[in-house]
N, C-alpha and C. Protein backbone atom coordinates (compact mmCIF):
# COMPACT_ATOMS: atom_id res chain seq x y z
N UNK A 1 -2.20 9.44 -22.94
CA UNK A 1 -2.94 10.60 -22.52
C UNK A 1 -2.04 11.64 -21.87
N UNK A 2 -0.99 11.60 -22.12
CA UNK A 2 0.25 12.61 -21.26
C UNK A 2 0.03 13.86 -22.12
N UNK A 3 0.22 14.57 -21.36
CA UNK A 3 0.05 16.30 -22.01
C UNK A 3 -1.66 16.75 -21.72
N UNK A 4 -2.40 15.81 -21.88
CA UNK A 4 -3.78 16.25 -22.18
C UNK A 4 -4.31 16.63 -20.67
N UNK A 5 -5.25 17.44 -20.20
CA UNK A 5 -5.60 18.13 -19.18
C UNK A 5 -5.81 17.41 -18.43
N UNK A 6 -5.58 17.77 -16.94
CA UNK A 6 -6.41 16.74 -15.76
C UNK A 6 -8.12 17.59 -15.62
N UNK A 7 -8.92 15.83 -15.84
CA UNK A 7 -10.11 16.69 -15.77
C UNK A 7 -10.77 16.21 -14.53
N UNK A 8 -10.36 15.28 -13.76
CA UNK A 8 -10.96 14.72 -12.61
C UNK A 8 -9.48 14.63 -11.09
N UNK A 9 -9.80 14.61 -10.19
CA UNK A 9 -8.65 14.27 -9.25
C UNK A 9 -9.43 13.51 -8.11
N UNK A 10 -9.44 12.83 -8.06
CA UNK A 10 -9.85 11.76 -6.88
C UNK A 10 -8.75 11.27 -5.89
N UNK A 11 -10.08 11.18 -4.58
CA UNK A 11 -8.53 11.46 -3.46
C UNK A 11 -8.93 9.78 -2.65
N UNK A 12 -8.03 8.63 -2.38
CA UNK A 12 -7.85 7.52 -2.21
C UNK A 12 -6.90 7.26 -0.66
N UNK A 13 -7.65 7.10 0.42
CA UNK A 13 -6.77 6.64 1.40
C UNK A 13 -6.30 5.06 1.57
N UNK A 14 -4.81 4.96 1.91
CA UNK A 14 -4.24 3.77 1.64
C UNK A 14 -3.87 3.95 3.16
N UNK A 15 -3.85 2.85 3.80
CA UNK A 15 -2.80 2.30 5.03
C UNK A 15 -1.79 1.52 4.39
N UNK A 16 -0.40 2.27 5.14
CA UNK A 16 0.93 1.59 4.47
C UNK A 16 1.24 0.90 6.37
N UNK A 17 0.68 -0.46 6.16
CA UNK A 17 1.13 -1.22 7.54
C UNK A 17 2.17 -2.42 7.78
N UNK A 18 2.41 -2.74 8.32
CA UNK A 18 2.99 -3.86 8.86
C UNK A 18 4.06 -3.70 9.89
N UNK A 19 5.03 -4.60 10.24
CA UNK A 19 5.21 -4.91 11.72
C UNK A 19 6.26 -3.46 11.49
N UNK A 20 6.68 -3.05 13.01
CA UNK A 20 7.82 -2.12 13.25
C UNK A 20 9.40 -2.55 12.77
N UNK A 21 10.06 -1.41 11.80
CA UNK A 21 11.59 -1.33 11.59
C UNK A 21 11.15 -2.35 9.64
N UNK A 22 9.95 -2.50 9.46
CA UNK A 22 9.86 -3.02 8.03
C UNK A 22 10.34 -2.28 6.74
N UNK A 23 10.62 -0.88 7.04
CA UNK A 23 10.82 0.19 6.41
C UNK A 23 9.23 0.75 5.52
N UNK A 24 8.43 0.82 5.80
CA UNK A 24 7.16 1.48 5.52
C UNK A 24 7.35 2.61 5.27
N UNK A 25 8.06 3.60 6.52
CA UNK A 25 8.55 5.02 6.16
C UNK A 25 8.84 5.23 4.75
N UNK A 26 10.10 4.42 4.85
CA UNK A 26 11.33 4.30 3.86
C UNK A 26 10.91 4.38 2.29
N UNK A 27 9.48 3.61 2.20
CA UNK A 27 9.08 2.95 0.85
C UNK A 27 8.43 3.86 0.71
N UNK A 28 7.24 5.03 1.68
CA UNK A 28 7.02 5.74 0.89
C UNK A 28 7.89 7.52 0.85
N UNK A 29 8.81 7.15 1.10
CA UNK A 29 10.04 8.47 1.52
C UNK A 29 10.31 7.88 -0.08
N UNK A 30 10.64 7.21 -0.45
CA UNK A 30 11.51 6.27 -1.91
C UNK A 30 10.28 7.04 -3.07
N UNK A 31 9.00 6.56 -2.54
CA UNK A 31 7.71 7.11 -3.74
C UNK A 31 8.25 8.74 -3.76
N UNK A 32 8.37 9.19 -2.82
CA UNK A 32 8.48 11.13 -2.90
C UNK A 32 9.12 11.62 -3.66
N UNK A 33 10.21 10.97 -3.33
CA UNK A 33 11.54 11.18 -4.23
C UNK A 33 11.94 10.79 -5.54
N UNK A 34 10.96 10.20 -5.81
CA UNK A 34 11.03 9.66 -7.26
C UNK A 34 11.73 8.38 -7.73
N UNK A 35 11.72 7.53 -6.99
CA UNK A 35 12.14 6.33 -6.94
C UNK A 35 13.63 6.59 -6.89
N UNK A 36 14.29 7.82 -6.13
CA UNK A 36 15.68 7.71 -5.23
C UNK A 36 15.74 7.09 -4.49
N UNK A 37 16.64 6.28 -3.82
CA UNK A 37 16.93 5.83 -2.40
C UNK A 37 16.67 6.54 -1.30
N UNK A 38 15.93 6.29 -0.76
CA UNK A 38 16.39 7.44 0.53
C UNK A 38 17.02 7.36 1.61
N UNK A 39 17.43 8.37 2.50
CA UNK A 39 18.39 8.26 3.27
C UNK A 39 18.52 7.45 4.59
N UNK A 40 19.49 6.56 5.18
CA UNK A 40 18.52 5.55 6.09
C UNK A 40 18.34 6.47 7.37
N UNK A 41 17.19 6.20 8.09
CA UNK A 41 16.98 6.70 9.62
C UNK A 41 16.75 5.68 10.02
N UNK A 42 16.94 5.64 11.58
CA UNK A 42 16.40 4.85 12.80
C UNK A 42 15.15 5.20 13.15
N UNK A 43 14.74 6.28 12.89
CA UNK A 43 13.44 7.01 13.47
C UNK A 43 12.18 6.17 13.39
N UNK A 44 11.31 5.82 14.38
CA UNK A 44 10.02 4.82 14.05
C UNK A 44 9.53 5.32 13.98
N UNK A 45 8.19 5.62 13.08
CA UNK A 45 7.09 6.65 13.24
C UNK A 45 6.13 6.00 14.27
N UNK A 46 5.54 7.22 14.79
CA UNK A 46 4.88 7.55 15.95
C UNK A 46 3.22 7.47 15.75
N UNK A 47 2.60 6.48 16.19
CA UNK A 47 1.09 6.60 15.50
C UNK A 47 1.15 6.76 14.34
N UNK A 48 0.03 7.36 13.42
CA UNK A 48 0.21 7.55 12.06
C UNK A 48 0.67 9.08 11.50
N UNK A 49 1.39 8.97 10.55
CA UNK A 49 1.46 10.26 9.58
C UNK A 49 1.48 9.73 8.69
N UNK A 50 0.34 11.47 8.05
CA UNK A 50 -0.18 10.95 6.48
C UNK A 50 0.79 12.11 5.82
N UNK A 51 0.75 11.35 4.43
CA UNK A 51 1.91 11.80 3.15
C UNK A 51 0.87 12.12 2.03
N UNK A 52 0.64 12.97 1.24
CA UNK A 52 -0.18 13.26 -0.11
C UNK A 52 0.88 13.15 -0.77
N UNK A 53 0.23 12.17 -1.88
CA UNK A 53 0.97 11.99 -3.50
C UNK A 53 0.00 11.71 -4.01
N UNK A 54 -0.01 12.78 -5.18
CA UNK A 54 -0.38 12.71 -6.51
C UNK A 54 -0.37 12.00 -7.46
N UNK A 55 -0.79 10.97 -8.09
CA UNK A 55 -0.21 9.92 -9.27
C UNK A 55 -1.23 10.32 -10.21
N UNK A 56 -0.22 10.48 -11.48
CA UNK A 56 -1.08 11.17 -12.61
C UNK A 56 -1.65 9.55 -13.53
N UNK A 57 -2.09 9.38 -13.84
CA UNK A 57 -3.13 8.20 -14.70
C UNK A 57 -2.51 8.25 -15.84
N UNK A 58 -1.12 7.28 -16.48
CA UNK A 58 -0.86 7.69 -17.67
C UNK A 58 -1.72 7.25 -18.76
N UNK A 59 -2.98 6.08 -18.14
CA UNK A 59 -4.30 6.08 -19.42
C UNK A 59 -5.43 6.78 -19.48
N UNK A 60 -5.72 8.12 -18.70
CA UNK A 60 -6.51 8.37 -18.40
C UNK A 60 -6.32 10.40 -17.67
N UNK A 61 -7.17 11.30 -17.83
CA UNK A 61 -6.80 12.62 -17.85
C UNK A 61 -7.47 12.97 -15.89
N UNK A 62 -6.84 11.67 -15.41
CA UNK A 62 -7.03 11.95 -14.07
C UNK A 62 -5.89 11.74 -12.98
N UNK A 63 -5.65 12.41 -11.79
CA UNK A 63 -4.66 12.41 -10.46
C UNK A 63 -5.39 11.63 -9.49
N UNK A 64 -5.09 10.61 -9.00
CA UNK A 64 -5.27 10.04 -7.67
C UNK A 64 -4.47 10.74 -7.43
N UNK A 65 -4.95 11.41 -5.62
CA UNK A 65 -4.18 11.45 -4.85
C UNK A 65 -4.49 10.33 -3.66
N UNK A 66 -3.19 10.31 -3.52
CA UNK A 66 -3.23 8.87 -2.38
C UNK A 66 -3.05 9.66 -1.05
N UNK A 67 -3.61 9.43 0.18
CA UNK A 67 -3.70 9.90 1.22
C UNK A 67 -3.19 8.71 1.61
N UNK A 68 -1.54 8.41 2.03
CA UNK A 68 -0.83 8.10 2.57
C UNK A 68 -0.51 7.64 4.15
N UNK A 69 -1.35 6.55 4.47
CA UNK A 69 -1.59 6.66 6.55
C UNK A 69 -0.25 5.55 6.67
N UNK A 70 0.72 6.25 6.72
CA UNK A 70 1.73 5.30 7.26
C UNK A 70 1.98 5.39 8.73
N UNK A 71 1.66 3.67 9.23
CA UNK A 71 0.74 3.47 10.50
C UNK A 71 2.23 2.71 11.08
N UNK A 72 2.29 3.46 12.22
CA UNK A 72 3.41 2.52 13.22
C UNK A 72 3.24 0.62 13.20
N UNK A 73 4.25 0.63 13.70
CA UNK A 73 3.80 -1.13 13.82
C UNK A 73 3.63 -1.40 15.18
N UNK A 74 4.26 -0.69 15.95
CA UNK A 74 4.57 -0.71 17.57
C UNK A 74 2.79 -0.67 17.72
N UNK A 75 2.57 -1.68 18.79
CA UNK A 75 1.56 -1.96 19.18
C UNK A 75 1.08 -0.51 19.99
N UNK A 76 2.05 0.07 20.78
CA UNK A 76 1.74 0.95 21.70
C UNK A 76 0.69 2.06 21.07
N UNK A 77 0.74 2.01 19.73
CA UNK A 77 -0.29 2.50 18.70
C UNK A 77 -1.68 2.34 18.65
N UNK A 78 -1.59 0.74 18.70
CA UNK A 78 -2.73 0.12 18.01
C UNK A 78 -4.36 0.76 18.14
N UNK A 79 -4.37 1.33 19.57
CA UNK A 79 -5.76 1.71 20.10
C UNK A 79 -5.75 3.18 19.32
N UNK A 80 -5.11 3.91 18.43
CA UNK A 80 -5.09 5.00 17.89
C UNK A 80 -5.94 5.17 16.16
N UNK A 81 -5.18 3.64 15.80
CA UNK A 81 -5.73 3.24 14.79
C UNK A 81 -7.18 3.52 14.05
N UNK A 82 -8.04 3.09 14.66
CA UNK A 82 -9.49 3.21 13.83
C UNK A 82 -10.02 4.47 13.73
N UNK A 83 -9.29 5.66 14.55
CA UNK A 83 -9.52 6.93 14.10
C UNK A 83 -9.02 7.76 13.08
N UNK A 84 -7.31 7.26 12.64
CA UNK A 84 -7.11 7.33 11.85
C UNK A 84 -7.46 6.79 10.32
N UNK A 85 -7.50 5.40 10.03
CA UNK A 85 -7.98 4.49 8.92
C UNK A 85 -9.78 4.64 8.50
N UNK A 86 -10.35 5.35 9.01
CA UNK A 86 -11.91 5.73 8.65
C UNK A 86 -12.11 6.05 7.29
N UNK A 87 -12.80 5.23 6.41
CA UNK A 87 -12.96 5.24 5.68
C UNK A 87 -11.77 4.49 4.46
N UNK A 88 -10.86 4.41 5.16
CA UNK A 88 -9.82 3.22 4.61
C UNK A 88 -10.30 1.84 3.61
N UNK A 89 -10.40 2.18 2.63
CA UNK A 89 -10.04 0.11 1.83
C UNK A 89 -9.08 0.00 1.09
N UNK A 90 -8.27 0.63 1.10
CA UNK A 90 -6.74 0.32 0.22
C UNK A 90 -5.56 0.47 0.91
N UNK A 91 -4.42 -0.76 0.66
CA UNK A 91 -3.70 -1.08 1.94
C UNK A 91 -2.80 -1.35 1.17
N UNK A 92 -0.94 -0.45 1.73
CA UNK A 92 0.55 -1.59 1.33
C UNK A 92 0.89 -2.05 2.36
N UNK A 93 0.72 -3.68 2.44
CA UNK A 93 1.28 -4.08 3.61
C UNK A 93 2.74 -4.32 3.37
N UNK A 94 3.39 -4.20 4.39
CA UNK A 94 4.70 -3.89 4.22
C UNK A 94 5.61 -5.09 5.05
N UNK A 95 6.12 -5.97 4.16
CA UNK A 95 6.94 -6.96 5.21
C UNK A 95 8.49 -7.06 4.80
N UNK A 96 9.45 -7.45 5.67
CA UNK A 96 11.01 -7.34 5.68
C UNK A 96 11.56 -9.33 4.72
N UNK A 97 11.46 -8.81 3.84
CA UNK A 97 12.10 -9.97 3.12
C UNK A 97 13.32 -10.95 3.67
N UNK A 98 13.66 -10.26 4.29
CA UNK A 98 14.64 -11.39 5.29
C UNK A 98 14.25 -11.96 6.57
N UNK A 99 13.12 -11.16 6.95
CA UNK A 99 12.35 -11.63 8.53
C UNK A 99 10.73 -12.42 8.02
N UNK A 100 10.50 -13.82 8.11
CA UNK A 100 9.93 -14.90 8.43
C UNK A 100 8.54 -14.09 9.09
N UNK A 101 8.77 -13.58 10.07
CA UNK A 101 7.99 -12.85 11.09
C UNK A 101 7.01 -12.43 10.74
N UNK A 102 7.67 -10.91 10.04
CA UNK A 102 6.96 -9.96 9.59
C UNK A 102 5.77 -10.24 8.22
N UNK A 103 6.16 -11.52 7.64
CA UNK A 103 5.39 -12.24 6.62
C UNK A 103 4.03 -11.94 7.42
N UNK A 104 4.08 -13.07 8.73
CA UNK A 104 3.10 -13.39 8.99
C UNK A 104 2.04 -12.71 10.25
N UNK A 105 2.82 -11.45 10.40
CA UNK A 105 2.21 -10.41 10.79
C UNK A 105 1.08 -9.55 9.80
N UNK A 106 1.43 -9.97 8.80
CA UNK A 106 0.64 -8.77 7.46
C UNK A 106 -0.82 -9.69 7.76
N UNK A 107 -0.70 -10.95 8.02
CA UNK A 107 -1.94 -11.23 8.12
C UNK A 107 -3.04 -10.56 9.48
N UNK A 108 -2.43 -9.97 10.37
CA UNK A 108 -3.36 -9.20 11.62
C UNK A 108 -3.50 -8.16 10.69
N UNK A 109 -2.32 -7.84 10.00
CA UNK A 109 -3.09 -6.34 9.62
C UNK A 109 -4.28 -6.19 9.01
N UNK A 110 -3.91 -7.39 7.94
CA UNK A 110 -5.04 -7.57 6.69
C UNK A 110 -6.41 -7.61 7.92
N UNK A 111 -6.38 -8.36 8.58
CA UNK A 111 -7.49 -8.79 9.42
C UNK A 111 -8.12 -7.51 10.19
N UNK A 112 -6.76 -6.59 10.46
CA UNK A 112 -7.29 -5.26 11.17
C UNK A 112 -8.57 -4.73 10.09
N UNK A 113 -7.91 -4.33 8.74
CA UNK A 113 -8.37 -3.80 7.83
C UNK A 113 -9.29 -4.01 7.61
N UNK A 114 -10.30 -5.51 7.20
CA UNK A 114 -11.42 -6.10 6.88
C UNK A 114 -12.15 -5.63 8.26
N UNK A 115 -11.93 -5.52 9.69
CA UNK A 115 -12.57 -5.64 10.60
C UNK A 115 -12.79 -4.08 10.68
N UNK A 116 -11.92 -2.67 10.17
CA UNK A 116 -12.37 -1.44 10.33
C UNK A 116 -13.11 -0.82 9.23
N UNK A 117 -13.26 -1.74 8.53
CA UNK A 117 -14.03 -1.20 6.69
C UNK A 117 -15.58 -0.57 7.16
N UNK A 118 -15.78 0.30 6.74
CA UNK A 118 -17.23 0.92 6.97
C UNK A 118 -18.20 -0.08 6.86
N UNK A 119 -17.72 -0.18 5.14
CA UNK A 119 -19.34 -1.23 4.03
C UNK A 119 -18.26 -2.33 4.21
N UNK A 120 -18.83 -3.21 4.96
CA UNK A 120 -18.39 -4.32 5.15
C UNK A 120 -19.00 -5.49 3.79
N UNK A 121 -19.41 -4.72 2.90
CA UNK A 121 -19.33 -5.24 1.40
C UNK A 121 -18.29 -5.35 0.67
N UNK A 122 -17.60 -3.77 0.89
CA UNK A 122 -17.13 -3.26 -0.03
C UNK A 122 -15.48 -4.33 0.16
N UNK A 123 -15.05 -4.53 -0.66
CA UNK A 123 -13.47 -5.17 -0.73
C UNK A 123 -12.59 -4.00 -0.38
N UNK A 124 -11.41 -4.84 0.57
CA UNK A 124 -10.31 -4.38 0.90
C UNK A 124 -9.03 -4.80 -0.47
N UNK A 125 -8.59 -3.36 -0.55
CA UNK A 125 -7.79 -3.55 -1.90
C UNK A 125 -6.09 -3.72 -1.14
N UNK A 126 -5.14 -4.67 -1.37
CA UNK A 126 -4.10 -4.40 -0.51
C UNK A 126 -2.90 -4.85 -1.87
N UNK A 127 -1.85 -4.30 -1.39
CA UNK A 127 -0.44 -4.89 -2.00
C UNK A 127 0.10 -5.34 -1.16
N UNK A 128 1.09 -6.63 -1.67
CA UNK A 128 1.72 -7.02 -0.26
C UNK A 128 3.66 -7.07 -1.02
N UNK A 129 3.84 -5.87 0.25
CA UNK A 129 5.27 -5.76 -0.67
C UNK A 129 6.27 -6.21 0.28
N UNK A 130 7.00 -6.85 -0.80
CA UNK A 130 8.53 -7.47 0.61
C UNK A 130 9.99 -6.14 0.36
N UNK A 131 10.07 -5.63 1.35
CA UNK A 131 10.93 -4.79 1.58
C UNK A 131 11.90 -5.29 1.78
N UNK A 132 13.27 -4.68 2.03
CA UNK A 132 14.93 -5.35 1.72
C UNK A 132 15.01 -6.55 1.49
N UNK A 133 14.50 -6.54 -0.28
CA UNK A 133 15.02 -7.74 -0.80
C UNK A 133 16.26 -7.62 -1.00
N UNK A 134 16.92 -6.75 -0.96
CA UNK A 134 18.69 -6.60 -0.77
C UNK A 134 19.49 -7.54 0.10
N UNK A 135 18.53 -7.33 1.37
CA UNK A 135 19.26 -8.09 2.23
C UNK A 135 19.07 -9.59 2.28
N UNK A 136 18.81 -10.38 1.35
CA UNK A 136 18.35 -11.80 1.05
C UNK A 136 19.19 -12.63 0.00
N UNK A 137 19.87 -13.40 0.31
CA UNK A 137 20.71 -13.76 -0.14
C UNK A 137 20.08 -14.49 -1.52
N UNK A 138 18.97 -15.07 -1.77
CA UNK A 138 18.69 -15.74 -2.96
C UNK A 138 17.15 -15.70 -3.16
N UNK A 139 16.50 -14.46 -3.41
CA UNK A 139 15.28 -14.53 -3.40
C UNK A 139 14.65 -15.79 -3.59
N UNK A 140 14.37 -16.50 -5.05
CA UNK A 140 13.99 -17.40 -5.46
C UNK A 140 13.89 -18.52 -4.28
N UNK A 141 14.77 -19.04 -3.16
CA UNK A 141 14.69 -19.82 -2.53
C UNK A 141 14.21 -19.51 -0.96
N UNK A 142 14.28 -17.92 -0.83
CA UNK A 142 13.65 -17.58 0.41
C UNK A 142 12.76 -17.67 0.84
N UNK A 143 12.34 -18.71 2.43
CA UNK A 143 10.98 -19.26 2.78
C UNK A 143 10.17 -17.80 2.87
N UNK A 144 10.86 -16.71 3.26
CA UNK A 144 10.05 -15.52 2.90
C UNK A 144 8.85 -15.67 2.26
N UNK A 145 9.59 -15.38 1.06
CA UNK A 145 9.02 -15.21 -0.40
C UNK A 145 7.81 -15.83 -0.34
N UNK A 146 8.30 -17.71 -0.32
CA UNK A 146 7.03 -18.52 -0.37
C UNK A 146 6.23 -18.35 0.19
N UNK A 147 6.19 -18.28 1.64
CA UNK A 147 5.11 -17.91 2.04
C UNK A 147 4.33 -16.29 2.14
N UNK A 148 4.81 -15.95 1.77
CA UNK A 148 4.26 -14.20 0.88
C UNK A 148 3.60 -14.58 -0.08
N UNK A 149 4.07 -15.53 -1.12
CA UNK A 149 3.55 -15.99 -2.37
C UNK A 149 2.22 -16.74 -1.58
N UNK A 150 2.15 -17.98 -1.02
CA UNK A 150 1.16 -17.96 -0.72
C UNK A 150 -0.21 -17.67 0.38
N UNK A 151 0.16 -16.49 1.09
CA UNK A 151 -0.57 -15.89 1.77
C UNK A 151 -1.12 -14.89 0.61
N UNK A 152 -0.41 -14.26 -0.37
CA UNK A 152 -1.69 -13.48 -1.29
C UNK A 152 -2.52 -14.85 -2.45
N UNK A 153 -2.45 -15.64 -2.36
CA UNK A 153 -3.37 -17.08 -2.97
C UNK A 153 -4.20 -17.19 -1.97
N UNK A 154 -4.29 -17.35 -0.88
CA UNK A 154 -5.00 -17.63 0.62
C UNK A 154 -5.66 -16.21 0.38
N UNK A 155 -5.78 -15.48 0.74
CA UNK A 155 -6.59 -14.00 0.87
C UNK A 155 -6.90 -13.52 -0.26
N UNK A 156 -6.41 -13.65 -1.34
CA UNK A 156 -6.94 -13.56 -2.37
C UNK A 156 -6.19 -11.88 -2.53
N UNK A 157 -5.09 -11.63 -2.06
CA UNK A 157 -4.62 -9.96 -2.30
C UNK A 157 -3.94 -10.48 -4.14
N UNK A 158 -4.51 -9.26 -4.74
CA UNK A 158 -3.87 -9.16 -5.73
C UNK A 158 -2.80 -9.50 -6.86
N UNK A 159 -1.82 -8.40 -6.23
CA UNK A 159 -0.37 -8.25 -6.53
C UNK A 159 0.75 -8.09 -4.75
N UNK A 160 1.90 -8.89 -5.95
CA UNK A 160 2.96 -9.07 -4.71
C UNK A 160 4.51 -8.39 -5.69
N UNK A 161 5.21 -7.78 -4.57
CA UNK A 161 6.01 -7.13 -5.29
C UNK A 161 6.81 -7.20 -4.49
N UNK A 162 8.52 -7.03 -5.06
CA UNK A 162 9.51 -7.07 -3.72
C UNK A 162 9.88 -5.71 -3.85
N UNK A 163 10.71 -4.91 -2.91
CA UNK A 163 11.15 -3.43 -3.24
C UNK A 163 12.45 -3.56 -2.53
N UNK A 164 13.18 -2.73 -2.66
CA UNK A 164 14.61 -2.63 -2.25
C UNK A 164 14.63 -1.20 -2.02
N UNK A 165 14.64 -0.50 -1.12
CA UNK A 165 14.39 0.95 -0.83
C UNK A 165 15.51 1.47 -1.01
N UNK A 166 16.70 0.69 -0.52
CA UNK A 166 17.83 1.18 -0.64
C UNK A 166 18.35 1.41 -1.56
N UNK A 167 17.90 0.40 -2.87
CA UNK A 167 18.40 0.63 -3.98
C UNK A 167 17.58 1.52 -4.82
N UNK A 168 16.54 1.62 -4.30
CA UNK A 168 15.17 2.22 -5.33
C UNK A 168 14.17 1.31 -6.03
N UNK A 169 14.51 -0.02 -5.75
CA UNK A 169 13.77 -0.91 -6.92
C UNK A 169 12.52 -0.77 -6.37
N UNK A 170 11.61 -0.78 -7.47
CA UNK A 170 10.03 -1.39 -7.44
C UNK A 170 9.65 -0.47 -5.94
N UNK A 171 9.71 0.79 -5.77
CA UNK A 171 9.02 2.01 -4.83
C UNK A 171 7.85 2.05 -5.41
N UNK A 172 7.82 2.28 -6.53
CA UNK A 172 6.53 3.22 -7.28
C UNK A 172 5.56 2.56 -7.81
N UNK A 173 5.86 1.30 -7.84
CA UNK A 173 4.82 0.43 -8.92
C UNK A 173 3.73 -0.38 -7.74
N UNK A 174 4.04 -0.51 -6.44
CA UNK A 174 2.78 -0.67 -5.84
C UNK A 174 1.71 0.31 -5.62
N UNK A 175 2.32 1.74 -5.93
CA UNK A 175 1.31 2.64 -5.20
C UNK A 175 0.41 2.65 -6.59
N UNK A 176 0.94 3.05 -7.56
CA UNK A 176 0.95 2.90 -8.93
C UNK A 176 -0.41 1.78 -9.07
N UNK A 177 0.02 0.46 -9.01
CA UNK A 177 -1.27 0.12 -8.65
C UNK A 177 -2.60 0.30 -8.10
N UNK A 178 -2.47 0.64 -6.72
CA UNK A 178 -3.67 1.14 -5.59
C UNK A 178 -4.01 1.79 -6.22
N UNK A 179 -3.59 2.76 -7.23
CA UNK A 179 -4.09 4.44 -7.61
C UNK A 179 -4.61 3.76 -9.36
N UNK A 180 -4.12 3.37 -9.96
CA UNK A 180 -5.09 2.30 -11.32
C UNK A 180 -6.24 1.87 -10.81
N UNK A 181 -5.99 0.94 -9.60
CA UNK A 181 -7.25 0.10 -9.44
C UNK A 181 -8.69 0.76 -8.80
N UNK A 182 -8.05 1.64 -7.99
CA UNK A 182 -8.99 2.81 -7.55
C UNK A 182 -9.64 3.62 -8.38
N UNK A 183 -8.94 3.93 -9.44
CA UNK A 183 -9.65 4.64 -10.20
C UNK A 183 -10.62 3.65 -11.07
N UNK A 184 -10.11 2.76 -11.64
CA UNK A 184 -10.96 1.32 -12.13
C UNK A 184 -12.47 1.32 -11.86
N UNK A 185 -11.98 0.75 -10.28
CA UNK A 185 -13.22 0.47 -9.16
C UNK A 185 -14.18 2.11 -9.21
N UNK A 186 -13.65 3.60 -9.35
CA UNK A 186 -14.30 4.49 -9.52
C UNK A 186 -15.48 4.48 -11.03
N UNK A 187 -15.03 4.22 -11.66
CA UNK A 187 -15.40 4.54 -12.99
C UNK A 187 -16.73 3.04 -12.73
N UNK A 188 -16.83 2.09 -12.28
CA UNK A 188 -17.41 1.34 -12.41
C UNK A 188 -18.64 1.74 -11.40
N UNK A 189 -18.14 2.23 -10.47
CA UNK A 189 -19.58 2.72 -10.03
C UNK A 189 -20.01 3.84 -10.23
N UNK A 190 -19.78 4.40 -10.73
CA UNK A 190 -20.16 5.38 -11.70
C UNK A 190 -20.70 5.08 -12.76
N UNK A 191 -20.37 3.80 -13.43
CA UNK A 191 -21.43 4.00 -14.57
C UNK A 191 -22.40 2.82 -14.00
N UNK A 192 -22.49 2.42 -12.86
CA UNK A 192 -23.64 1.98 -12.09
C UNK A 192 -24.53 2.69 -11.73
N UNK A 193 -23.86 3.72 -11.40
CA UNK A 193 -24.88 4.83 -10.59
C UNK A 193 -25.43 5.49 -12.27
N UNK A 194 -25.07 5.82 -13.24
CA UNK A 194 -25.29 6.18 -14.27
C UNK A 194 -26.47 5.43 -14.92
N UNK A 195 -26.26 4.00 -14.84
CA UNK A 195 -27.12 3.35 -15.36
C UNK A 195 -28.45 2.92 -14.22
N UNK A 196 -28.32 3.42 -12.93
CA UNK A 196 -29.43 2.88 -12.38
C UNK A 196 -30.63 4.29 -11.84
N UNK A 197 -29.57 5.59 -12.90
CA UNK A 197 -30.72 6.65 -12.56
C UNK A 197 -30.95 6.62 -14.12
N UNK A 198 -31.24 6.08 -14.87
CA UNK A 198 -31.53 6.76 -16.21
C UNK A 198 -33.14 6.21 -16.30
């Protein structure tokens, strides 16, 4: 469907969370740029700032835009949170492939998330991505990993992806997701709502 008109644009808020120094910034500084590296900072972000990106639907003549809440990890935050994430069900949780830790931090977040959802029907959509897989000496054998691997079996999240910011790997293909599945999940209630006024 490339070339053919955008006829719809739907706008999708994601929380990009997990613990502080995971590079969250970083991964979506990496999406901006087009799956460049980006440049390293020390800088922690401060409460949340949101990022707009556009992702064009290459099956389909529509733009998610992703409304981008990349959420501090620093607790000193935390009470800021539910004003920002309103209306929130799509989540990259963001953990450090060499830190054990940060694995098992994604699970408060996840837990934040389910506990600030409006329609406490509705499913929380999340990716769970391991950041500097660079710095890991043998993926395949990193207790990381495993237990990343099975904390999305336990919660039932989706897709798991590793990214390397530094290098550029795998930036784009989680958001890439959120913004497919969103639109997915759109079209389906839509032709719910379609079929339950006719």
């Amino acid at each position: 469907m490339e070339g053919e008109a955008v006829v719809a644009t739907l706008r999708c808020k994601v929380a990009v969370c997990g613990a502080s120094g995971v590079g969250k910034t970083a991964l979506i500084n990496c999406l901006v740029n087009g799956g460049k590296a980006a440049l390293r900072t020390k800088k922690l972000t401060s409460g949340v700032e949101v990022t707009v990106f556009p992702v064009r639907l290459p099956h389909a003549p529509v733009v998610v835009e992703l409304f981008l809440f990349d959420t501090s990890g620093d607790p000193l935050y935390w009470d800021l949170i539910p004003q920002y994430w309103n209306g929130v069900n799509n989540a990259v949780l963001v953990y450090d492939a060499s830190d054990l830790n940060t694995v098992q931090d994604c699970t408060k977040w996840y837990e934040l998330l389910l506990k600030l959802r409006q329609d406490k029907s509705e499913r929380v959509h999340c990716v769970l991505v391991g950041n500097k897989s660079d710095c890991v000496q043998t993926l395949d054998t990193s207790v990381a990993e495993r237990v990343a691997r099975s904390w999305t079996e336990d919660e039932d999240v989706p897709i798991y992806q590793v990214a390397s910011v530094s290098a550029g790997t795998n930036c784009e293909e989680p958001f890439m997701h959120i913004a497919t599945e969103f639109h997915r999940m759109y079209e389906e209630k839509l032709l719910q709502f379609e079929h339950q006024n006719r």
